[in-house]
PDB file of N, CA and C in Angstrom:
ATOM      1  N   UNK A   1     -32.383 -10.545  36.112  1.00  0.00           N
ATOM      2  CA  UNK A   1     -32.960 -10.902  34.825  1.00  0.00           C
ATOM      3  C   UNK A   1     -32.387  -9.991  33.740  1.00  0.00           C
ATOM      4  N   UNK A   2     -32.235 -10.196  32.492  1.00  0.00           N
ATOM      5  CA  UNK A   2     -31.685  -9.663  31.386  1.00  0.00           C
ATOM      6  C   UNK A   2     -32.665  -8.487  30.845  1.00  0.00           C
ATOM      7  N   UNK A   3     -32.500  -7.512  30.875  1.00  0.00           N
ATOM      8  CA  UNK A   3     -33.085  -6.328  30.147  1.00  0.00           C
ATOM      9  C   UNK A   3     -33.733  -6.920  29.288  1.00  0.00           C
ATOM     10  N   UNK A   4     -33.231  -7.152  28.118  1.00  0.00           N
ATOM     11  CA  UNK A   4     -33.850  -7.546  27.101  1.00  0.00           C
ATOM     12  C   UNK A   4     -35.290  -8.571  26.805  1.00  0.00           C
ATOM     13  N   UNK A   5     -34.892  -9.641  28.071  1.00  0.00           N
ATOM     14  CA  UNK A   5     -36.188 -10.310  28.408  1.00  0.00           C
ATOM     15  C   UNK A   5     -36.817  -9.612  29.373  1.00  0.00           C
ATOM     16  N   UNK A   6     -36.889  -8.689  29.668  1.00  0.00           N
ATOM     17  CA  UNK A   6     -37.790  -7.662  30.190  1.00  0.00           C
ATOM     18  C   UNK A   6     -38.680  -7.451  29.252  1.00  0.00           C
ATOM     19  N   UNK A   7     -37.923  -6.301  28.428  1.00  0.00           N
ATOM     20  CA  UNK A   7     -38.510  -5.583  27.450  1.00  0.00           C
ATOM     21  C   UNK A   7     -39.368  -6.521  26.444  1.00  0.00           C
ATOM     22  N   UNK A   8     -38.572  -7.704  25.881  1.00  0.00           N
ATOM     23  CA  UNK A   8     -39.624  -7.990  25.145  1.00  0.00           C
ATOM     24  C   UNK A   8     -40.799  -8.881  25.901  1.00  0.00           C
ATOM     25  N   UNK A   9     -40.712  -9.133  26.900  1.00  0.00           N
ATOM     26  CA  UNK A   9     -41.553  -9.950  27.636  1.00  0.00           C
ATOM     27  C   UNK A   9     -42.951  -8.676  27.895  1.00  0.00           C
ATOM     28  N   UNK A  10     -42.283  -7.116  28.459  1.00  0.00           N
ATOM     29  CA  UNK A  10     -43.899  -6.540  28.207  1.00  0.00           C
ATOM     30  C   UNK A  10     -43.729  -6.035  27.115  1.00  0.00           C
ATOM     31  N   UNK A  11     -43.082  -5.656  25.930  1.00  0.00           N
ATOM     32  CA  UNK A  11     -43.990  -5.569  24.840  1.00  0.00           C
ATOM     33  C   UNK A  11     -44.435  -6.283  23.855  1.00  0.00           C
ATOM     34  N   UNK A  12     -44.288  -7.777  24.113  1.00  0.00           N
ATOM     35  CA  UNK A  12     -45.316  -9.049  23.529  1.00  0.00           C
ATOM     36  C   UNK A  12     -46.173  -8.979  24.274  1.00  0.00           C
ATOM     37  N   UNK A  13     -46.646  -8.899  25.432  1.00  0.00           N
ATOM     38  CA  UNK A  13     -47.884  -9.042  26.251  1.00  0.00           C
ATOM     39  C   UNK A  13     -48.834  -7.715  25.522  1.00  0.00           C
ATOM     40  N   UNK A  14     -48.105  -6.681  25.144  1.00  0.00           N
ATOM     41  CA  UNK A  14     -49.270  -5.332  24.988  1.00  0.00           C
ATOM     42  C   UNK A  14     -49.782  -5.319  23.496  1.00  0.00           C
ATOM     43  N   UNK A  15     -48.689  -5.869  22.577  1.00  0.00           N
ATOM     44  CA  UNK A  15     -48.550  -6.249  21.100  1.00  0.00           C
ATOM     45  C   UNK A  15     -48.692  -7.660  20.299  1.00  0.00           C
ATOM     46  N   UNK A  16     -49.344  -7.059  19.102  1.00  0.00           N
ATOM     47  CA  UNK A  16     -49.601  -8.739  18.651  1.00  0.00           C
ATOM     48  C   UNK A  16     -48.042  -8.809  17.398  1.00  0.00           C
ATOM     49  N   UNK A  17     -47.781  -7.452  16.672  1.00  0.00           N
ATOM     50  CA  UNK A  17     -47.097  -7.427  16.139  1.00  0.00           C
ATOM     51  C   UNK A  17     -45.503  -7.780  16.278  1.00  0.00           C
ATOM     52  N   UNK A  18     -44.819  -8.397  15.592  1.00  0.00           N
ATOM     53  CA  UNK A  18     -43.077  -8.653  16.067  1.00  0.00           C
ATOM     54  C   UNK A  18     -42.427  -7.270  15.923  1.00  0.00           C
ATOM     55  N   UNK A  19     -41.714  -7.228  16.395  1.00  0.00           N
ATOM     56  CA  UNK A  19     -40.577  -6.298  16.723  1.00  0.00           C
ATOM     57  C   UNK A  19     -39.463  -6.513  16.997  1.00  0.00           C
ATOM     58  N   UNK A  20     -38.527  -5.197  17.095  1.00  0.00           N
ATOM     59  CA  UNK A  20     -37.083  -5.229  17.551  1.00  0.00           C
ATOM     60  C   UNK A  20     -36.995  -4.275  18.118  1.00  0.00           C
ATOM     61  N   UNK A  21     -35.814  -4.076  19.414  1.00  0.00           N
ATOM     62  CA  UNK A  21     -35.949  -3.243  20.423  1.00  0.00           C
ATOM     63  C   UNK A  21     -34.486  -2.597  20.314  1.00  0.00           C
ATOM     64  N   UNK A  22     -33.917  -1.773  19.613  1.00  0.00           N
ATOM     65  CA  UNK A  22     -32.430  -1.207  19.368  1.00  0.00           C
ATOM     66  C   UNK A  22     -31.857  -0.165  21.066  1.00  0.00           C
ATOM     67  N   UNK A  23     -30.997  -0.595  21.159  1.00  0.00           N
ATOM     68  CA  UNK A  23     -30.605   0.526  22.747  1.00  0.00           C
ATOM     69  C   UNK A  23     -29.201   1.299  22.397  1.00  0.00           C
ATOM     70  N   UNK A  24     -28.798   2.173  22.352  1.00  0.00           N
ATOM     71  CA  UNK A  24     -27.890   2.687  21.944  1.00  0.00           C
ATOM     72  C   UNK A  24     -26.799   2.902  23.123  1.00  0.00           C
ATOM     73  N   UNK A  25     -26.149   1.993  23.528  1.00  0.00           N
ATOM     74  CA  UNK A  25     -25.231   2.227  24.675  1.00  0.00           C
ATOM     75  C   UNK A  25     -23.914   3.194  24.163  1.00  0.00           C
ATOM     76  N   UNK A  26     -23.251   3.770  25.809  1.00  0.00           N
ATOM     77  CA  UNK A  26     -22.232   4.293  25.041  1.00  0.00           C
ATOM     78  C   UNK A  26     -20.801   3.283  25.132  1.00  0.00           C
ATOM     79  N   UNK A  27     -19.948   3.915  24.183  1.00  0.00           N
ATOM     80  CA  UNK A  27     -19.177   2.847  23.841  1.00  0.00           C
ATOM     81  C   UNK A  27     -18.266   3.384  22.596  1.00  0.00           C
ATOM     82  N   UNK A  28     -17.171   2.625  22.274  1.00  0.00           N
ATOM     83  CA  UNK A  28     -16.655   3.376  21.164  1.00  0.00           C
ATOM     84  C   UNK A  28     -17.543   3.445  19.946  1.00  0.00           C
ATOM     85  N   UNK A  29     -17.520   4.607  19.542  1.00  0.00           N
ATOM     86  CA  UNK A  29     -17.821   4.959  18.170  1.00  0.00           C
ATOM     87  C   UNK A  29     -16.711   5.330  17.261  1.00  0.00           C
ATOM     88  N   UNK A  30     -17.108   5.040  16.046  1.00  0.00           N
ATOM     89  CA  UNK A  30     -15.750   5.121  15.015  1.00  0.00           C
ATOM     90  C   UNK A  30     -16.527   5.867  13.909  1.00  0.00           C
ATOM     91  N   UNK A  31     -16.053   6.211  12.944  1.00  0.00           N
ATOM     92  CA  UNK A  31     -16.650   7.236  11.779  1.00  0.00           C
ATOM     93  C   UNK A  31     -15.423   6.789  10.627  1.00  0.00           C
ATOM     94  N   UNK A  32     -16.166   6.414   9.566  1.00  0.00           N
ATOM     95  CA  UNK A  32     -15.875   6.166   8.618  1.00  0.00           C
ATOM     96  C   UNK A  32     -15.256   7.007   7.682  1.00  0.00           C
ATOM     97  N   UNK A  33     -14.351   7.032   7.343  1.00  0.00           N
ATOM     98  CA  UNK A  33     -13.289   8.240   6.350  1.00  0.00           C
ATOM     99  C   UNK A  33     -13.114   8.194   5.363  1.00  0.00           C
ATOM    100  N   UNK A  34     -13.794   8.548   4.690  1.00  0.00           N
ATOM    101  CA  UNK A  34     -14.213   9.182   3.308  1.00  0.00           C
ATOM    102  C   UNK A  34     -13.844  10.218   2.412  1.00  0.00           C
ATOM    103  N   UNK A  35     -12.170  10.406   2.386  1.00  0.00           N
ATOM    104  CA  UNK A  35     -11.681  11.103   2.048  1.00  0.00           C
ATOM    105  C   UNK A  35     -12.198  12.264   0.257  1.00  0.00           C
ATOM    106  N   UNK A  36     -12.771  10.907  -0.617  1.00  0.00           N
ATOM    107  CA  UNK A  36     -13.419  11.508  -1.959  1.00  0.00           C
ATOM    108  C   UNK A  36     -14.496  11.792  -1.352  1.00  0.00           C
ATOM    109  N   UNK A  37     -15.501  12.340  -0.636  1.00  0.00           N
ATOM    110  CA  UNK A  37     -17.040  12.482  -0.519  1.00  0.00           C
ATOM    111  C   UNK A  37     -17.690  11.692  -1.391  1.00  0.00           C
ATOM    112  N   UNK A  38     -16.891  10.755  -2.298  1.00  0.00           N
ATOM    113  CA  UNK A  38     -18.488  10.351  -3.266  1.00  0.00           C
ATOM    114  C   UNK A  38     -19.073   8.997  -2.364  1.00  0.00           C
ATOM    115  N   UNK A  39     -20.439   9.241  -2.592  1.00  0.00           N
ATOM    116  CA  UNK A  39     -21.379   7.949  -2.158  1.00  0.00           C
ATOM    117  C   UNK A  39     -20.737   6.896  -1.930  1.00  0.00           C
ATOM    118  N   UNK A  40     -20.997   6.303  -1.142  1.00  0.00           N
ATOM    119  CA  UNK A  40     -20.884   4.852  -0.838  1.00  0.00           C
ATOM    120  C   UNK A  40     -21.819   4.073  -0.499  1.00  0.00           C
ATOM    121  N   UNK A  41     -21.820   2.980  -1.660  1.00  0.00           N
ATOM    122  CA  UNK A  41     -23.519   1.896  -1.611  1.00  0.00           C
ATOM    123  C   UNK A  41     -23.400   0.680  -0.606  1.00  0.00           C
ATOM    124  N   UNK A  42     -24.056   0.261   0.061  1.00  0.00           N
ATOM    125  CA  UNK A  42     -23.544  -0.893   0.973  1.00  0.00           C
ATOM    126  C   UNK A  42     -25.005  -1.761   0.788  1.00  0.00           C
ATOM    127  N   UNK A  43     -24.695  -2.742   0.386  1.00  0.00           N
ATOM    128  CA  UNK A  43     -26.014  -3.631   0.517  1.00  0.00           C
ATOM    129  C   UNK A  43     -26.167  -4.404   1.249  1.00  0.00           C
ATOM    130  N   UNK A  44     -27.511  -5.009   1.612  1.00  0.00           N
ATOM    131  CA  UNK A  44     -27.972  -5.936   2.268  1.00  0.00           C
ATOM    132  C   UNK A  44     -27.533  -7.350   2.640  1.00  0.00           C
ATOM    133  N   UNK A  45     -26.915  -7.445   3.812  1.00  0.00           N
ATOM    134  CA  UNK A  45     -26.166  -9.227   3.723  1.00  0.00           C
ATOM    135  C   UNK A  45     -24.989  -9.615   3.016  1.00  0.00           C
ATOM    136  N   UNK A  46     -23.917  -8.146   2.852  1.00  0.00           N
ATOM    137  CA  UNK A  46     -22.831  -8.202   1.848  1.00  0.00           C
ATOM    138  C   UNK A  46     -21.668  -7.872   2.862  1.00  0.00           C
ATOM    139  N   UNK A  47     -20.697  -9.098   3.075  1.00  0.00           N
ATOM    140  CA  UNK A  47     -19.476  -8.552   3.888  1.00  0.00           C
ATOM    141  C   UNK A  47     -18.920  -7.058   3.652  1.00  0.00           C
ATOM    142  N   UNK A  48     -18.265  -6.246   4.530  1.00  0.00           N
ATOM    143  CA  UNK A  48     -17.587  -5.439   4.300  1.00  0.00           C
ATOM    144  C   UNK A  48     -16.354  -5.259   5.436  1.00  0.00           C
ATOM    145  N   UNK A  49     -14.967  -4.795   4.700  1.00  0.00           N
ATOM    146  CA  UNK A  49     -14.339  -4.906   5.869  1.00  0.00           C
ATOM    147  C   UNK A  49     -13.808  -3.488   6.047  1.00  0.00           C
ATOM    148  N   UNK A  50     -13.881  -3.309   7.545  1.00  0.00           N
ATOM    149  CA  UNK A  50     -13.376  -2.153   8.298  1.00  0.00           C
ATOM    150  C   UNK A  50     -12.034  -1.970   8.289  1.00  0.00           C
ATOM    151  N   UNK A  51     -11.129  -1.031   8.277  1.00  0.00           N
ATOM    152  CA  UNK A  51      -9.664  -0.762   7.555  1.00  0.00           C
ATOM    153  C   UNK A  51      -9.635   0.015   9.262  1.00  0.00           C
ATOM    154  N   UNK A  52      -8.567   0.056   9.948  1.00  0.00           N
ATOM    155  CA  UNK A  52      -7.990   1.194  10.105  1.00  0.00           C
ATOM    156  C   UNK A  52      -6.650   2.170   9.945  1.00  0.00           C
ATOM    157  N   UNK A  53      -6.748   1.750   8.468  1.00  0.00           N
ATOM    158  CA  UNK A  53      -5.679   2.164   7.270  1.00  0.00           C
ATOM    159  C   UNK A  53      -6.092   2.974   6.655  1.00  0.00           C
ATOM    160  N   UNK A  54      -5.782   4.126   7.189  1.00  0.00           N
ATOM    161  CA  UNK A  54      -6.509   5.872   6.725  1.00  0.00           C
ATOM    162  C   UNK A  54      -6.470   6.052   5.410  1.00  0.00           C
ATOM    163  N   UNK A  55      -5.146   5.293   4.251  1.00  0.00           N
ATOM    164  CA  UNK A  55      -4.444   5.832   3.211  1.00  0.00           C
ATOM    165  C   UNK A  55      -5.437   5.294   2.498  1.00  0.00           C
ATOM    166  N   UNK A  56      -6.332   3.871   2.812  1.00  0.00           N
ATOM    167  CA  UNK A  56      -7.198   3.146   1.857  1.00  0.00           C
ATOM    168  C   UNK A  56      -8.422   4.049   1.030  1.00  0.00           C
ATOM    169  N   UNK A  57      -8.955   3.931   0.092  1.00  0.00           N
ATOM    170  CA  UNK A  57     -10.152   4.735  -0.043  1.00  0.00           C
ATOM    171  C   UNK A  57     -11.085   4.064  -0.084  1.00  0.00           C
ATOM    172  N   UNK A  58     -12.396   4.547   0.657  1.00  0.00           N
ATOM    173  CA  UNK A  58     -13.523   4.251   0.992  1.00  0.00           C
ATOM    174  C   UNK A  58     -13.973   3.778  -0.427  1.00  0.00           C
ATOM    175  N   UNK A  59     -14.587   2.453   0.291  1.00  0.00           N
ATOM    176  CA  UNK A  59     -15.419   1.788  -1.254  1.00  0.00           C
ATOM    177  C   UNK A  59     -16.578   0.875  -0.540  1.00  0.00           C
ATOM    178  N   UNK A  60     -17.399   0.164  -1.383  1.00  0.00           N
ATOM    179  CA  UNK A  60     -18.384  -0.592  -0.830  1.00  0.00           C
ATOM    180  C   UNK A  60     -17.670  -1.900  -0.468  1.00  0.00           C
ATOM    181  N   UNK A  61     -16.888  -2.221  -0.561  1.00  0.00           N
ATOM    182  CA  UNK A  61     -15.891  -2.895  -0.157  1.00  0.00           C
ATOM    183  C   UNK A  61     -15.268  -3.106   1.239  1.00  0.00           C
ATOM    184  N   UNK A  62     -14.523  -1.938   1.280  1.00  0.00           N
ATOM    185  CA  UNK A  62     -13.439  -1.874   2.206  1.00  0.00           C
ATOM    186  C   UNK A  62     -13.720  -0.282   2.780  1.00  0.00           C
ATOM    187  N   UNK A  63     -13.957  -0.166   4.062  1.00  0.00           N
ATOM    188  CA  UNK A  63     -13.929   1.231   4.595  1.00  0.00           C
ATOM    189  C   UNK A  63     -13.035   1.482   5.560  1.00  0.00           C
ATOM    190  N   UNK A  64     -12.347   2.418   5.342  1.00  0.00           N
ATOM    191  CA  UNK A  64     -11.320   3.170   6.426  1.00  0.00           C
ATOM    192  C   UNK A  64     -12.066   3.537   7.518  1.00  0.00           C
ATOM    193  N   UNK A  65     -11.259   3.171   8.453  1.00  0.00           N
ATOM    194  CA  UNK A  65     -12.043   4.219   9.934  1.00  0.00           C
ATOM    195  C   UNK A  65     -10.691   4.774  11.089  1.00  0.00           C
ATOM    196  N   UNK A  66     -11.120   5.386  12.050  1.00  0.00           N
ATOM    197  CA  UNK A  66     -10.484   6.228  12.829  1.00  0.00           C
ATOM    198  C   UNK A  66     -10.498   5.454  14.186  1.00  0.00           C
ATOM    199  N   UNK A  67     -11.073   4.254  14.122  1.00  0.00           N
ATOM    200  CA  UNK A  67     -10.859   3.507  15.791  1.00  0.00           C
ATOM    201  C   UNK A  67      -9.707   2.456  15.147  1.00  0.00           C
ATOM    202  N   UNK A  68      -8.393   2.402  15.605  1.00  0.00           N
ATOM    203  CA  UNK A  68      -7.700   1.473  15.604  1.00  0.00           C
ATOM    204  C   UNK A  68      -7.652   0.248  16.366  1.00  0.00           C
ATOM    205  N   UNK A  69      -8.052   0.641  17.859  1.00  0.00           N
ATOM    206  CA  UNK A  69      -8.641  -0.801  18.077  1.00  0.00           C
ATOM    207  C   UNK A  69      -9.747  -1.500  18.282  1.00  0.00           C
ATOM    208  N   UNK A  70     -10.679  -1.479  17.058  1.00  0.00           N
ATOM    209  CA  UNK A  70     -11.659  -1.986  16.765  1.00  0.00           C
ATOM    210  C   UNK A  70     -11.764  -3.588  17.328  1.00  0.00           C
ATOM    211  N   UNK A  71     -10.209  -4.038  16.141  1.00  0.00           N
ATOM    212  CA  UNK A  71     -10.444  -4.860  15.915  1.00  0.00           C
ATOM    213  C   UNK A  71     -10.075  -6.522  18.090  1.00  0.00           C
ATOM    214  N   UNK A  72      -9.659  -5.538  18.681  1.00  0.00           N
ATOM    215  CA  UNK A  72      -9.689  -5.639  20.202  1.00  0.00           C
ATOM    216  C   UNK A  72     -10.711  -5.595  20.609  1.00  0.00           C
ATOM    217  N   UNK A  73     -11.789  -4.387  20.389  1.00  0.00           N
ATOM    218  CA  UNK A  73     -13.051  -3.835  20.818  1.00  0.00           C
ATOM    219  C   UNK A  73     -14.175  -5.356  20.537  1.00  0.00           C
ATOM    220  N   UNK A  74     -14.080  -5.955  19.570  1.00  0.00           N
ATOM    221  CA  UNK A  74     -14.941  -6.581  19.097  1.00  0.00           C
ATOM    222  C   UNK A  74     -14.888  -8.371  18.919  1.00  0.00           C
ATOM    223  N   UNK A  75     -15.710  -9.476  18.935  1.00  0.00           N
ATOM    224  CA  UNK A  75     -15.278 -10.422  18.532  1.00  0.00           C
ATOM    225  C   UNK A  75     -16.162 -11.105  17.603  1.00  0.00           C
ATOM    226  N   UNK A  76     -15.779 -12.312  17.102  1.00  0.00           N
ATOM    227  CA  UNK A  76     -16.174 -12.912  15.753  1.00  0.00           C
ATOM    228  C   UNK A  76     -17.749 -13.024  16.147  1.00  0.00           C
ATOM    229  N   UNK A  77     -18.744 -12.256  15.403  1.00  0.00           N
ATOM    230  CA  UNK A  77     -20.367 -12.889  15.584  1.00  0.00           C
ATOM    231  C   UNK A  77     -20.774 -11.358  15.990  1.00  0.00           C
ATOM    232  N   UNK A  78     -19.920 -10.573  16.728  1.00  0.00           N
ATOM    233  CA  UNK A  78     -20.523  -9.237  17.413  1.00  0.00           C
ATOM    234  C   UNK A  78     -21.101  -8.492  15.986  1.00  0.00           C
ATOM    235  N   UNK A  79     -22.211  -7.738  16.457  1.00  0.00           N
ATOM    236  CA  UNK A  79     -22.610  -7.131  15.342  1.00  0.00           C
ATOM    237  C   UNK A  79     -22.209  -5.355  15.144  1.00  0.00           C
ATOM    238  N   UNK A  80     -21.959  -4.709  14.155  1.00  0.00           N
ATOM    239  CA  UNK A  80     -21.284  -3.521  14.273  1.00  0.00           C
ATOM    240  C   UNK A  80     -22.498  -2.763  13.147  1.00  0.00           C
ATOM    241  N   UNK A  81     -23.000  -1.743  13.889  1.00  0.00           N
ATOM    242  CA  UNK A  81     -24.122  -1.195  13.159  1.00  0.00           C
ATOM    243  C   UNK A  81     -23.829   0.290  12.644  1.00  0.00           C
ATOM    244  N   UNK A  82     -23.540   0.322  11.595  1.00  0.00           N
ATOM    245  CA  UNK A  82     -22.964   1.229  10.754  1.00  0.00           C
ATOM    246  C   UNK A  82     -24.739   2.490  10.339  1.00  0.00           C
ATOM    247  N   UNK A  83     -24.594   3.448  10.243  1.00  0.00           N
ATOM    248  CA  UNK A  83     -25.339   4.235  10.038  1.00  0.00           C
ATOM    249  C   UNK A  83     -26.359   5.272  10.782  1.00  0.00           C
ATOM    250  N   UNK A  84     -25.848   5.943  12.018  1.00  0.00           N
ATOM    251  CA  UNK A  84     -26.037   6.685  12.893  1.00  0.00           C
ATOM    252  C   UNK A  84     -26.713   7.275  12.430  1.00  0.00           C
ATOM    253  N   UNK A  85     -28.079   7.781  13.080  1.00  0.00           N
ATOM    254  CA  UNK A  85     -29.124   8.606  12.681  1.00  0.00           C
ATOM    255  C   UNK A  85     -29.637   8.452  10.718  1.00  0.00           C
ATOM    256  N   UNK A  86     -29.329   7.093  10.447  1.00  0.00           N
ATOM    257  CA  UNK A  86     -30.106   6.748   9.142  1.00  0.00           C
ATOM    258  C   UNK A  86     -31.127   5.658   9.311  1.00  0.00           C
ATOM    259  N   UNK A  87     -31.061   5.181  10.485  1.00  0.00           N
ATOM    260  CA  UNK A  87     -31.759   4.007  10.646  1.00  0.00           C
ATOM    261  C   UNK A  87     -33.184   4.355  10.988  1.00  0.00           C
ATOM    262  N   UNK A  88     -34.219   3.727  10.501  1.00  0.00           N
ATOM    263  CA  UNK A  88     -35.978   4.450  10.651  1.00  0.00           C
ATOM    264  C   UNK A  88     -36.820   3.281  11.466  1.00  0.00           C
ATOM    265  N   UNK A  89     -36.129   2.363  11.686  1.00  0.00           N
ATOM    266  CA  UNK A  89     -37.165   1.322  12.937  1.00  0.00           C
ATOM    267  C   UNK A  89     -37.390   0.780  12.053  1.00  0.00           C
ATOM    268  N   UNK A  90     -37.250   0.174  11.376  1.00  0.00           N
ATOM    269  CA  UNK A  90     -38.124  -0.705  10.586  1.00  0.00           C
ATOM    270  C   UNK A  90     -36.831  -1.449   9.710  1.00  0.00           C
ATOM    271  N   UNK A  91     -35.702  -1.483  10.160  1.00  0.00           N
ATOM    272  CA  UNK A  91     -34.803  -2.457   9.608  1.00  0.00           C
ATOM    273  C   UNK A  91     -34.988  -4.197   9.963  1.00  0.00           C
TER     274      UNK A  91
END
């Protein structure tokens, strides 16, 4: 049986409230390169594309990163969750 229908199967039985159940497997991680330090805003439901073209500069746009083969790593629909230790449960 699938983990996932595990998990949410007992914690709908104990809960009336909806939820989401995040698992942090290991796996490549990539880090975003940010050569100016200034902020970068990323909003809600707004494409952004991953570079691994170091020379680019980080924008809300377009972000450089350090895994070159991402774009191998991943396929069309996979989801890529950007923000390590910013996330508070309640996304």
């Amino acid at each position: 049986m699938d983990y996932r229908v595990k998990i949410d199967n007992k914690c709908a039985y104990l809960v009336v409230h909806l939820f989401q159940v995040m698992l942090d497997t290991i796996g490549p991680e990539l880090q975003v390169l940010n050569k100016s330090e200034k902020s970068i805003a990323l909003k809600a439901e707004l494409s952004v594309v991953l570079t691994p073209d170091q020379d680019k500069e980080a924008t809300s746009d377009v972000l450089p990163i350090n895994y070159e083969g991402l774009a191998k790593a991943v396929k069309k629909g996979d989801t890529i969750f950007l923000g390590q230790y910013l996330f508070t449960g309640s996304e």
